[in-house]
PDB file of N, CA and C in Angstrom:
ATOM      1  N   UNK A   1      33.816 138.570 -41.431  1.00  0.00           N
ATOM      2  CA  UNK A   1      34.970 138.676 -40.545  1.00  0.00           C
ATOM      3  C   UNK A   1      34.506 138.763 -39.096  1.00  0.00           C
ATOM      4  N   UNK A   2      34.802 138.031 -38.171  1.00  0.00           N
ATOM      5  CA  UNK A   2      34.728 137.596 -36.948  1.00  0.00           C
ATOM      6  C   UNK A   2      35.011 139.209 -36.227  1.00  0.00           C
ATOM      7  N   UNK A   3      34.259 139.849 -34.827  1.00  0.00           N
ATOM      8  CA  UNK A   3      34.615 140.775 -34.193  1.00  0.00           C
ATOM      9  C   UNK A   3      36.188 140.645 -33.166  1.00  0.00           C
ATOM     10  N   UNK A   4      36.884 141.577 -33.350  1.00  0.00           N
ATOM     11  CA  UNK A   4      37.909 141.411 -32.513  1.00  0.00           C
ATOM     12  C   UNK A   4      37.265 142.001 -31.176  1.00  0.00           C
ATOM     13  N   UNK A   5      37.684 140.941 -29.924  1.00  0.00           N
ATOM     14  CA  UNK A   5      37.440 141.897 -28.528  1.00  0.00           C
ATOM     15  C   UNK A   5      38.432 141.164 -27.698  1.00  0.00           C
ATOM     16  N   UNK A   6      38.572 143.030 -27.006  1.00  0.00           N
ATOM     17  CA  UNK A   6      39.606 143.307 -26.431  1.00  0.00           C
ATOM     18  C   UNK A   6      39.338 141.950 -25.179  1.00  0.00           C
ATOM     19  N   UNK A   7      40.303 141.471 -24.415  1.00  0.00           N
ATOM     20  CA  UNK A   7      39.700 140.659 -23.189  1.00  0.00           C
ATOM     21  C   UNK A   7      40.275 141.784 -22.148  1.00  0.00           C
ATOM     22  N   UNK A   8      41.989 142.120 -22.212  1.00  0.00           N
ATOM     23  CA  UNK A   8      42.327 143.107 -21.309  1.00  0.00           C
ATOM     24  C   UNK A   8      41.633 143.402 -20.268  1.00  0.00           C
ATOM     25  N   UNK A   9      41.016 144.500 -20.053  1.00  0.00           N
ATOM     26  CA  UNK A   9      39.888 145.317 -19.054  1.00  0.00           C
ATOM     27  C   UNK A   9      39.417 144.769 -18.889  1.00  0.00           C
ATOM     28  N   UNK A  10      38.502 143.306 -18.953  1.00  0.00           N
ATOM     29  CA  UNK A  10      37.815 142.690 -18.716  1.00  0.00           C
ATOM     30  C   UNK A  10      38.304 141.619 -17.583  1.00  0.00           C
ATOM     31  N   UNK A  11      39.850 141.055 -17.957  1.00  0.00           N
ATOM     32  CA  UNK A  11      40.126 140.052 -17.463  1.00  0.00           C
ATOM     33  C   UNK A  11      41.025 140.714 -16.025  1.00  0.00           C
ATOM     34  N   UNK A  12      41.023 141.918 -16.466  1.00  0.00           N
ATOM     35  CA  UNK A  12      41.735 142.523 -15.105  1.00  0.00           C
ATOM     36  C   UNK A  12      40.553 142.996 -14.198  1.00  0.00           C
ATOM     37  N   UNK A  13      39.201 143.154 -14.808  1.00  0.00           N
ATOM     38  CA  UNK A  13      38.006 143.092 -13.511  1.00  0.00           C
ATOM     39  C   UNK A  13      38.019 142.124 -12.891  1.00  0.00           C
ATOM     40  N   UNK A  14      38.188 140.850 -13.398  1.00  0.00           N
ATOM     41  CA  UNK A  14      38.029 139.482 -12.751  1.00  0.00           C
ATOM     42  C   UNK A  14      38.856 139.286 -11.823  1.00  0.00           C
ATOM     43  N   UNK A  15      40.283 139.982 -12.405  1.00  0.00           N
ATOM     44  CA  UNK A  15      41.423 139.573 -11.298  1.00  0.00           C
ATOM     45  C   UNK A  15      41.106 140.556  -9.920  1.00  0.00           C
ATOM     46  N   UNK A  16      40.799 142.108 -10.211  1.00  0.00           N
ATOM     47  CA  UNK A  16      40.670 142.708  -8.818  1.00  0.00           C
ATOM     48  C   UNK A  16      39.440 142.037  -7.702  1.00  0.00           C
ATOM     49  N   UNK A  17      38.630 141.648  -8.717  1.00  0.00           N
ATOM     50  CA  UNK A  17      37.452 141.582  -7.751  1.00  0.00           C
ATOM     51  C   UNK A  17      38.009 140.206  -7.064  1.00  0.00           C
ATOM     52  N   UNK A  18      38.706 139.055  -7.179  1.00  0.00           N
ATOM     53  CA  UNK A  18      39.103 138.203  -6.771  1.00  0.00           C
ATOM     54  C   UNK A  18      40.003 138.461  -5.798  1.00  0.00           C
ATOM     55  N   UNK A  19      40.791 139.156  -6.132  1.00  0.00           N
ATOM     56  CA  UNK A  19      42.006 139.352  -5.364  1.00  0.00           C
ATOM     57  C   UNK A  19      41.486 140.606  -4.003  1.00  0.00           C
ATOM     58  N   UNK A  20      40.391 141.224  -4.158  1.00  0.00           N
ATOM     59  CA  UNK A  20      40.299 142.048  -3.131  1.00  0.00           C
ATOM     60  C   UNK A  20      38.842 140.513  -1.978  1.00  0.00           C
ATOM     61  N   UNK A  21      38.210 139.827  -2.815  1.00  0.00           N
ATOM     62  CA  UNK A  21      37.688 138.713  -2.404  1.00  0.00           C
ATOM     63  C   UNK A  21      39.008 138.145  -1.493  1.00  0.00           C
ATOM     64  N   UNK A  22      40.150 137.608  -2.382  1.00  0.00           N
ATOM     65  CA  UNK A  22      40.684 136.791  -1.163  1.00  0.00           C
ATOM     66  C   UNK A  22      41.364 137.715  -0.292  1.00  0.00           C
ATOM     67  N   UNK A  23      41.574 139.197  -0.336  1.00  0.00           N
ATOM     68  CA  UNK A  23      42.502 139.940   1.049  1.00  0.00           C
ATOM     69  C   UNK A  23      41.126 139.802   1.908  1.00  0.00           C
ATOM     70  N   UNK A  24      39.890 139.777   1.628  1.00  0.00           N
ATOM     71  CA  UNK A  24      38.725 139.937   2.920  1.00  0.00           C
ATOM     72  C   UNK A  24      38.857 138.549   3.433  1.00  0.00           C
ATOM     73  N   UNK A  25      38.517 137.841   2.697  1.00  0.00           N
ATOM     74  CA  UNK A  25      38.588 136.319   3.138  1.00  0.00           C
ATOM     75  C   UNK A  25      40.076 135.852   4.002  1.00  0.00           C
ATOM     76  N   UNK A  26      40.930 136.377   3.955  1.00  0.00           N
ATOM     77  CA  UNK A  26      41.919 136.041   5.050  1.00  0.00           C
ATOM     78  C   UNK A  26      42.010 136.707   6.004  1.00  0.00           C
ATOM     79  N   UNK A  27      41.508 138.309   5.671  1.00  0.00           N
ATOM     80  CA  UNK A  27      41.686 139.203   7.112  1.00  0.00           C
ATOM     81  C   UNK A  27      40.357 138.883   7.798  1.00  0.00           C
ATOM     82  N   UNK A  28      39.300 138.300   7.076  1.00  0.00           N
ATOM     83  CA  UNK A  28      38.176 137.615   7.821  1.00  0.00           C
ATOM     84  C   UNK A  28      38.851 136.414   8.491  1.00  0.00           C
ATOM     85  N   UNK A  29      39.836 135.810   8.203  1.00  0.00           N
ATOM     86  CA  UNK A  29      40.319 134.712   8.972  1.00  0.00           C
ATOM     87  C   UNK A  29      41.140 134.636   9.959  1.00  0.00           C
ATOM     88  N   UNK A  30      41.922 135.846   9.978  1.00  0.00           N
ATOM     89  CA  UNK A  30      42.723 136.731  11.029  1.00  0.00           C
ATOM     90  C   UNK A  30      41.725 137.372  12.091  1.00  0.00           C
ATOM     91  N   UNK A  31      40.547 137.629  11.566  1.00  0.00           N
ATOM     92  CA  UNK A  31      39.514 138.292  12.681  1.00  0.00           C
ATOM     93  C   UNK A  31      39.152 137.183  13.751  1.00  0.00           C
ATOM     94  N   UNK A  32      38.766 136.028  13.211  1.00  0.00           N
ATOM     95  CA  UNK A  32      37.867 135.233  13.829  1.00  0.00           C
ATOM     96  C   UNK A  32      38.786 134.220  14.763  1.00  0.00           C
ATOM     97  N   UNK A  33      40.345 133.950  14.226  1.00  0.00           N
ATOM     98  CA  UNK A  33      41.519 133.690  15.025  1.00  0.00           C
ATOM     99  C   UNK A  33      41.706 134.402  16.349  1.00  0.00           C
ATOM    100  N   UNK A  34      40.982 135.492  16.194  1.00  0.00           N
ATOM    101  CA  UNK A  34      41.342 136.423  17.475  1.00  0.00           C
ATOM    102  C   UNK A  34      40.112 136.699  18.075  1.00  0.00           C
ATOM    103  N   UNK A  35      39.012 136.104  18.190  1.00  0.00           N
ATOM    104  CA  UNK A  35      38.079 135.906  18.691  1.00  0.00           C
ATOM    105  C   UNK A  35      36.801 137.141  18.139  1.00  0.00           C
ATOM    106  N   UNK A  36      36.810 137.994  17.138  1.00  0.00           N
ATOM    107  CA  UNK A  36      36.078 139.122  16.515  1.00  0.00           C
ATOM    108  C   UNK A  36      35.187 138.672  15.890  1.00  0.00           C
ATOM    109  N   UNK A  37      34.542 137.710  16.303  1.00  0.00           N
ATOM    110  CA  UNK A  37      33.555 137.481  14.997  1.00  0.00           C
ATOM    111  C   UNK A  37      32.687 138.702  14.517  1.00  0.00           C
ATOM    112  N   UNK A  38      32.094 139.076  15.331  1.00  0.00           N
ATOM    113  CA  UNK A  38      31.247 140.489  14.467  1.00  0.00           C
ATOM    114  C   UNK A  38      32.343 141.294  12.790  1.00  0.00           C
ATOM    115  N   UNK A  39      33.515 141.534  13.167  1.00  0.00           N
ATOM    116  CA  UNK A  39      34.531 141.878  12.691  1.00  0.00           C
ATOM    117  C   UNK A  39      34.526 140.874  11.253  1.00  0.00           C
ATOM    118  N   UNK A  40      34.678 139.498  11.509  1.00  0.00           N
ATOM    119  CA  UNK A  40      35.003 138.071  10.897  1.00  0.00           C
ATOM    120  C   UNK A  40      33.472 138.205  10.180  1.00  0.00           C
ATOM    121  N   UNK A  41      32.500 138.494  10.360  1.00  0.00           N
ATOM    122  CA  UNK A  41      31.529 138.321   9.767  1.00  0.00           C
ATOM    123  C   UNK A  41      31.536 139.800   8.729  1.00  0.00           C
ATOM    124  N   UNK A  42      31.585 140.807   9.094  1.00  0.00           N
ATOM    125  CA  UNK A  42      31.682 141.677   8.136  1.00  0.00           C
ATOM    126  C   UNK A  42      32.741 141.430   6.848  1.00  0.00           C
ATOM    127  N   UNK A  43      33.385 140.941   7.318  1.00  0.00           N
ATOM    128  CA  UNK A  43      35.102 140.601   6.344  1.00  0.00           C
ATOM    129  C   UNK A  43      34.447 139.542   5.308  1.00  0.00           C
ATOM    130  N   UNK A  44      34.160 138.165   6.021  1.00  0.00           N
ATOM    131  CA  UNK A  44      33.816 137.067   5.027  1.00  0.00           C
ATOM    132  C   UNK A  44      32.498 138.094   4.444  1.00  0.00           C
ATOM    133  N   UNK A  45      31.406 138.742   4.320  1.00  0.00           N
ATOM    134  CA  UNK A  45      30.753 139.056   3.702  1.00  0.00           C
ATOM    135  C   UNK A  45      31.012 139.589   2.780  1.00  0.00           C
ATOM    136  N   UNK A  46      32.036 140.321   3.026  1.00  0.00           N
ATOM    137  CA  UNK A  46      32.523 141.401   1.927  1.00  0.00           C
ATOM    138  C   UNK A  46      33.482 141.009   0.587  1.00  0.00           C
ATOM    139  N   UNK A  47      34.064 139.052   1.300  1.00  0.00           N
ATOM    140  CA  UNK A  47      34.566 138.651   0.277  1.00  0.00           C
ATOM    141  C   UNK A  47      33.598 138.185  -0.631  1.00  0.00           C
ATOM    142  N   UNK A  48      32.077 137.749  -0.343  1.00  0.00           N
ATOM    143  CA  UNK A  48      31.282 137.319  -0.766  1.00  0.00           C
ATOM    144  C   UNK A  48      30.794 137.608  -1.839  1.00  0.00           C
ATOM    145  N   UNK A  49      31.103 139.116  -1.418  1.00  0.00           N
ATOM    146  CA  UNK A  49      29.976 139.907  -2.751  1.00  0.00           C
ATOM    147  C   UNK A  49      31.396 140.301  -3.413  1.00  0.00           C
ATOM    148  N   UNK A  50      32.809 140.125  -3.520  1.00  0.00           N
ATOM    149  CA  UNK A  50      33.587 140.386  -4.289  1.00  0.00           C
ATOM    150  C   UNK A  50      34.244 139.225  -5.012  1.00  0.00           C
ATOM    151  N   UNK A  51      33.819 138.078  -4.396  1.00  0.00           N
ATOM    152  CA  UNK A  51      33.768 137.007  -5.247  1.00  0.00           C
ATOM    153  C   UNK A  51      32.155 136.700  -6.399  1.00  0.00           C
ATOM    154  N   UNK A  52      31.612 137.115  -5.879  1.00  0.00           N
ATOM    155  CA  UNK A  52      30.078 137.316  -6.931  1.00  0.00           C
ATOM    156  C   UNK A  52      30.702 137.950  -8.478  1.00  0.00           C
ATOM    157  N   UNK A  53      30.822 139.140  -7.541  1.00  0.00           N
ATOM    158  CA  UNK A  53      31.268 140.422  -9.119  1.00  0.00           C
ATOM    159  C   UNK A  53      32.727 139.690  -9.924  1.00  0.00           C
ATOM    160  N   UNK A  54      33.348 139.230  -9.438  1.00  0.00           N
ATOM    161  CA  UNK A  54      34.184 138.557 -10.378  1.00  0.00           C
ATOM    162  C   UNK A  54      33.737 137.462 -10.835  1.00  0.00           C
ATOM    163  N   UNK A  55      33.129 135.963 -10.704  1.00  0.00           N
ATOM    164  CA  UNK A  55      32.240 135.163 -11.177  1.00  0.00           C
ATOM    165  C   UNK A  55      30.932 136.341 -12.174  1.00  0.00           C
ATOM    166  N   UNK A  56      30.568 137.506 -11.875  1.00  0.00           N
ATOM    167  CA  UNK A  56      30.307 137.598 -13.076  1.00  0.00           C
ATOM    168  C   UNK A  56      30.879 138.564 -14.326  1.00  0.00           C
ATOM    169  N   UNK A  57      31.853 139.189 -13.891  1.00  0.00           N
ATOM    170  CA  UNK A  57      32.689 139.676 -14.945  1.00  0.00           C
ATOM    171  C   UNK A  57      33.256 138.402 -15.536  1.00  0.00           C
ATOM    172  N   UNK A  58      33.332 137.379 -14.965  1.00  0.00           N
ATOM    173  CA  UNK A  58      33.965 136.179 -16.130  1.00  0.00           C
ATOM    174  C   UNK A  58      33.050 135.933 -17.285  1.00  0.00           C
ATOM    175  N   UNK A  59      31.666 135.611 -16.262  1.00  0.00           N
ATOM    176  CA  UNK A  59      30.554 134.967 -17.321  1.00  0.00           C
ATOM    177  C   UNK A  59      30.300 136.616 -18.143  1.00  0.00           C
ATOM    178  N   UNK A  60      30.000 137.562 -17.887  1.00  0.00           N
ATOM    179  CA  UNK A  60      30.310 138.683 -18.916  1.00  0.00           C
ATOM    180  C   UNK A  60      31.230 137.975 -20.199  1.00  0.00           C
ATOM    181  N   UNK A  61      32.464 138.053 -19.585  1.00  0.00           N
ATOM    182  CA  UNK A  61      33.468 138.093 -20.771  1.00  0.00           C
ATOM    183  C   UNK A  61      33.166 137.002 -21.612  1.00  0.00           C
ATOM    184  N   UNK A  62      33.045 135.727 -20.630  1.00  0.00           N
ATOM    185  CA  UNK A  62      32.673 134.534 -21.476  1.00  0.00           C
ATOM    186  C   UNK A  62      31.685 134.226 -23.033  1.00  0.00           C
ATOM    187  N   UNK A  63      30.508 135.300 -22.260  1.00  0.00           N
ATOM    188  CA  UNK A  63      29.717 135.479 -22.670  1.00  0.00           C
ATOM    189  C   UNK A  63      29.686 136.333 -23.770  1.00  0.00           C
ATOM    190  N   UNK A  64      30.626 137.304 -24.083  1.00  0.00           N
ATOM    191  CA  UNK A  64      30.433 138.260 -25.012  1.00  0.00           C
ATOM    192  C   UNK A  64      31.621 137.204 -25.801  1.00  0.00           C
ATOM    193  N   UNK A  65      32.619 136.534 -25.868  1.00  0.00           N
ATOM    194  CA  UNK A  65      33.175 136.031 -26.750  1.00  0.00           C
ATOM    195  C   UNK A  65      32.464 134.721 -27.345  1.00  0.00           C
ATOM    196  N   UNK A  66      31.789 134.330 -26.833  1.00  0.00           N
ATOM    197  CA  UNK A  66      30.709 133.140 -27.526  1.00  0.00           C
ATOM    198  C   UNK A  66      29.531 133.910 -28.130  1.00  0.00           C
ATOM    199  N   UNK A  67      29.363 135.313 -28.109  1.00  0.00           N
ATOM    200  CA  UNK A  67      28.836 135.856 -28.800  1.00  0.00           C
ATOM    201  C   UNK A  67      28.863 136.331 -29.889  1.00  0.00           C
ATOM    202  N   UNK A  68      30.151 136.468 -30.383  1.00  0.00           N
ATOM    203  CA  UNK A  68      31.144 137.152 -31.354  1.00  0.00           C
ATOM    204  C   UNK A  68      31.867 135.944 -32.277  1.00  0.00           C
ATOM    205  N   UNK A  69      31.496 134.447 -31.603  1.00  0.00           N
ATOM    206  CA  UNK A  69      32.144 133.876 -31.710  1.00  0.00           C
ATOM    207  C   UNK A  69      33.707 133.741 -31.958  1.00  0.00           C
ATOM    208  N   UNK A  70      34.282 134.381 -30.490  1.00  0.00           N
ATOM    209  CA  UNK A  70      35.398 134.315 -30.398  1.00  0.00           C
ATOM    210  C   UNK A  70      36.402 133.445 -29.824  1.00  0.00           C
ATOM    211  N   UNK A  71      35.740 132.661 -29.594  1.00  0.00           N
ATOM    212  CA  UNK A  71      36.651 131.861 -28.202  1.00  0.00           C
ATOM    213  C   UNK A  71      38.077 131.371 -28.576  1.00  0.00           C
ATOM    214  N   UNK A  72      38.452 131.176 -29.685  1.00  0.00           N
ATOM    215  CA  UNK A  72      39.639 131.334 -30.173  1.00  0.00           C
ATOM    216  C   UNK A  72      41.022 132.404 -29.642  1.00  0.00           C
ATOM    217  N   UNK A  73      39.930 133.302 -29.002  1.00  0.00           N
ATOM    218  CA  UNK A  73      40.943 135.020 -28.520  1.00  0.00           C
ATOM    219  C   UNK A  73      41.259 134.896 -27.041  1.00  0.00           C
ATOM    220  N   UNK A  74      40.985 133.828 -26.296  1.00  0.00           N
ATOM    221  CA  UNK A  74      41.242 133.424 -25.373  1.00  0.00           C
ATOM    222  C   UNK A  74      42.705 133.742 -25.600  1.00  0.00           C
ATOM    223  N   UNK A  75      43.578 134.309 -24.154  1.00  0.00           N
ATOM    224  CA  UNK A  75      44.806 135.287 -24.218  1.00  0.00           C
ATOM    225  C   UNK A  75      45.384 134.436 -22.378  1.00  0.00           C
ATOM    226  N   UNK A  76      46.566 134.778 -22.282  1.00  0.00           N
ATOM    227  CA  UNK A  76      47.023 134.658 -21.524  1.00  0.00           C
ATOM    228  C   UNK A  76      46.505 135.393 -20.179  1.00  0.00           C
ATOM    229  N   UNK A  77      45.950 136.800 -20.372  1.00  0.00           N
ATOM    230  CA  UNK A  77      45.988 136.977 -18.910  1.00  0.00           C
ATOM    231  C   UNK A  77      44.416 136.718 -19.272  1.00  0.00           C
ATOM    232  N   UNK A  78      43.424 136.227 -19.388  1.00  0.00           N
ATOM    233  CA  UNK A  78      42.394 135.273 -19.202  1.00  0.00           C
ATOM    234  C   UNK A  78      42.452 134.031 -18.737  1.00  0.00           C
ATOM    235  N   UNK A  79      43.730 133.253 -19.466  1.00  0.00           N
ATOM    236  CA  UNK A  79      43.749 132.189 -18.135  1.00  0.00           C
ATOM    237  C   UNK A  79      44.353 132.506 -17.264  1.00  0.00           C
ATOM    238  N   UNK A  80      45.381 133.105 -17.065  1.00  0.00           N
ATOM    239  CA  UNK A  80      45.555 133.742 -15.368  1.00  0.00           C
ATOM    240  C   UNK A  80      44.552 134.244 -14.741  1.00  0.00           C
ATOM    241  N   UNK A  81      43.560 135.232 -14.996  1.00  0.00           N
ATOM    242  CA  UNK A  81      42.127 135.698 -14.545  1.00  0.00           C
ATOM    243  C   UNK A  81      41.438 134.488 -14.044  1.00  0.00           C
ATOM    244  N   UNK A  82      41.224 133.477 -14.923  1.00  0.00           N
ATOM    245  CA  UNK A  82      40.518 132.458 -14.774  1.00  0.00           C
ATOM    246  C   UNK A  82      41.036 131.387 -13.256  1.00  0.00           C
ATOM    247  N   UNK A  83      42.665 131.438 -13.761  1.00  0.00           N
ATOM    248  CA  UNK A  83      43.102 131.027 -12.676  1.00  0.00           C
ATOM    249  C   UNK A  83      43.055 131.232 -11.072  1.00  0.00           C
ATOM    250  N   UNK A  84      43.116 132.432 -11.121  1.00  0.00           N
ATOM    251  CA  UNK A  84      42.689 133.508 -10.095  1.00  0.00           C
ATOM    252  C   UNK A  84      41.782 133.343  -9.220  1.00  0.00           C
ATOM    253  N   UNK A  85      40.311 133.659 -10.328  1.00  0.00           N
ATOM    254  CA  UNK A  85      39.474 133.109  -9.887  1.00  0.00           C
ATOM    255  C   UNK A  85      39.265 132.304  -9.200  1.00  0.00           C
ATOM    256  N   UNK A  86      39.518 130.960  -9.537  1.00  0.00           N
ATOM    257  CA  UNK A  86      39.589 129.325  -9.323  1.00  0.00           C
ATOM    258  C   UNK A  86      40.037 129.407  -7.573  1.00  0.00           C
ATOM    259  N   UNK A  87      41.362 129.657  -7.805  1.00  0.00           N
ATOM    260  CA  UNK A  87      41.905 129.470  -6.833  1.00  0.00           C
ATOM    261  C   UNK A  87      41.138 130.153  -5.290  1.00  0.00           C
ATOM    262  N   UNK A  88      41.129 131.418  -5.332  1.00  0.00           N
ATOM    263  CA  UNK A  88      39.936 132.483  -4.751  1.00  0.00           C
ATOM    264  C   UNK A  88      38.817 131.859  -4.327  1.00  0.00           C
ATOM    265  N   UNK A  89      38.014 131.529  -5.135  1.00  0.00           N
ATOM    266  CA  UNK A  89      36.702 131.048  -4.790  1.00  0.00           C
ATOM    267  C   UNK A  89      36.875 129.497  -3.871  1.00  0.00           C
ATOM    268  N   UNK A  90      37.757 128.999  -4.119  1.00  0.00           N
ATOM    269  CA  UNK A  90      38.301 127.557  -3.185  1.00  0.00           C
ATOM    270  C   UNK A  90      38.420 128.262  -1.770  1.00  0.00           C
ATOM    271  N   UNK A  91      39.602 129.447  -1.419  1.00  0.00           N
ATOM    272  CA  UNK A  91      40.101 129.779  -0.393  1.00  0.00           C
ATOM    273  C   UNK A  91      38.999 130.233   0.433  1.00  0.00           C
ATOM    274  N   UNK A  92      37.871 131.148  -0.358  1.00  0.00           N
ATOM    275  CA  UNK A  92      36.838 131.771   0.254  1.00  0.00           C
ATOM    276  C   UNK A  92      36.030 131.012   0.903  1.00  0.00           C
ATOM    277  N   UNK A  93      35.355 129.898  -0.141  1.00  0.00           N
ATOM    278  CA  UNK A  93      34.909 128.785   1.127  1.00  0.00           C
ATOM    279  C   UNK A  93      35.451 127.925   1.809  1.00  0.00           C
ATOM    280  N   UNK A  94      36.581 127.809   1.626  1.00  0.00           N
ATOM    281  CA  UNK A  94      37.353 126.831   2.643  1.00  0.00           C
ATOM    282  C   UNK A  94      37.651 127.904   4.129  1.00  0.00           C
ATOM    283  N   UNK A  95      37.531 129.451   3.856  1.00  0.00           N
ATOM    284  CA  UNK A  95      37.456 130.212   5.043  1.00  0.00           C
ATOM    285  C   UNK A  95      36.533 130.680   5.690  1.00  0.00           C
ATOM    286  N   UNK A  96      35.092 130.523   4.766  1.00  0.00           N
ATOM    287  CA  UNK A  96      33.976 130.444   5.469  1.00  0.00           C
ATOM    288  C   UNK A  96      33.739 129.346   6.570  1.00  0.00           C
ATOM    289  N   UNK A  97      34.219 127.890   6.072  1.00  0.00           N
ATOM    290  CA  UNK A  97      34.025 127.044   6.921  1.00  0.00           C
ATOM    291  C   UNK A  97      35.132 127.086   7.927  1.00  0.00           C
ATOM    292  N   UNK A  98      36.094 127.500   7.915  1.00  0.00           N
ATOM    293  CA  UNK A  98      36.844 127.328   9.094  1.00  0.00           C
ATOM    294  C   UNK A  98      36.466 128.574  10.270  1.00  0.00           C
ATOM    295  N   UNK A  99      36.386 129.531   9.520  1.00  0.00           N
ATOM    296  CA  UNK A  99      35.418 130.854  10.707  1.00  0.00           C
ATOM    297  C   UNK A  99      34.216 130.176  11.055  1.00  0.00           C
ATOM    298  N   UNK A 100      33.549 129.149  10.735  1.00  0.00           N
ATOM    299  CA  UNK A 100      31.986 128.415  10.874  1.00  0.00           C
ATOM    300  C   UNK A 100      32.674 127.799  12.642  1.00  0.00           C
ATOM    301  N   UNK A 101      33.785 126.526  12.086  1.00  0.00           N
ATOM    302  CA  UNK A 101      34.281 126.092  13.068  1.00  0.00           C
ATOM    303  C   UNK A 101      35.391 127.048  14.374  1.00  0.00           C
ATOM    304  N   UNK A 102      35.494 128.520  14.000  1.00  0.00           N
ATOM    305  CA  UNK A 102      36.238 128.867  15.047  1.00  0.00           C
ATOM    306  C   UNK A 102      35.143 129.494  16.005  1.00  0.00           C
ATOM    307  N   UNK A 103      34.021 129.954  15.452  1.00  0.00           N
ATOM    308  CA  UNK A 103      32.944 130.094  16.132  1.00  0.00           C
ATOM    309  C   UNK A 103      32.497 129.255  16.958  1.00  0.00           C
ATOM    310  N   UNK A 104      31.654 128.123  16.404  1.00  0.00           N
ATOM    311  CA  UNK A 104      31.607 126.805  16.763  1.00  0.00           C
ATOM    312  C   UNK A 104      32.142 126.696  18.349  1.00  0.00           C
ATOM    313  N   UNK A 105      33.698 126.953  18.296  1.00  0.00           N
ATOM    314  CA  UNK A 105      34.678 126.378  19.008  1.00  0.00           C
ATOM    315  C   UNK A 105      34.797 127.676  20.719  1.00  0.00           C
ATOM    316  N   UNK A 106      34.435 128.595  20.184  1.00  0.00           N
ATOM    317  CA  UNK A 106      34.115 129.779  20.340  1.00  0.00           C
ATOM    318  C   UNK A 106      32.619 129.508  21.653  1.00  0.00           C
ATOM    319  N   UNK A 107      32.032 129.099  21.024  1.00  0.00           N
ATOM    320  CA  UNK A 107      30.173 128.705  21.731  1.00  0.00           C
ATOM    321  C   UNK A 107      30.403 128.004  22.586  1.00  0.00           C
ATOM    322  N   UNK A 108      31.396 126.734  22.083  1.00  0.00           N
ATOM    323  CA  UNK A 108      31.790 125.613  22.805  1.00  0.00           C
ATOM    324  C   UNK A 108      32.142 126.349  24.341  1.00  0.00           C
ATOM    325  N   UNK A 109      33.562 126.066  24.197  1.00  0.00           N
ATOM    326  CA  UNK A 109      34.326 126.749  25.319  1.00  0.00           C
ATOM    327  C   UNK A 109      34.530 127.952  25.864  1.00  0.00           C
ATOM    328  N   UNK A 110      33.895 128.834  24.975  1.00  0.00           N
ATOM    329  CA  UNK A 110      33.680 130.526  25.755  1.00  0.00           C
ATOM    330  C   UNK A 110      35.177 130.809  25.461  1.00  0.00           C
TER     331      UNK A 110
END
């Protein structure tokens, strides 16, 4: 008989660490709009390492259900988690590069 595991707790690590990833990653984008980069650089960093820890609470989870051979137990709020994710990790670097270019723009024209 196959192990039952819970995804729950697991898939709701994925979602905080994402979701506190994308509040840095926009108030990093609100910083650097207003000319703070020091500010803008602490922010995008901090989404950095909170997009890490959720990329690996996924591969965790992933990982313990291909272990158990579960992948069948794949649940709804796992693909929302997953979704989450996805979406998050797009916004984060699409706001790294635009703080790249407000800087940039920043050097340029003072």
């Amino acid at each position: 008989m196959k192990e039952k595991i819970n995804t729950e707790l697991d898939s709701m690590a994925i979602i905080l660490h994402a979701g506190n990833a994308k509040s840095c990653a926009f108030e990093a984008m609100m910083e650097v709009k207003q000319g703070n980069v020091e500010s803008y650089n602490d922010k995008y960093q901090e989404a950095r390492k909170e997009i890490v820890l959720a990329k690996k609470a996924h591969a965790e989870l992933l990982r313990k259900l291909s272990a158990a051979e579960c992948m069948e137990n794949i649940d709804l709020l796992l693909v929302h988690a997953e979704g989450h994710l996805s979406s998050t990790d797009i916004a984060v670097e699409l706001i790294g590069d635009i703080g790249e270019l407000y800087k940039w723009k920043e050097n340029l024209y003072g």
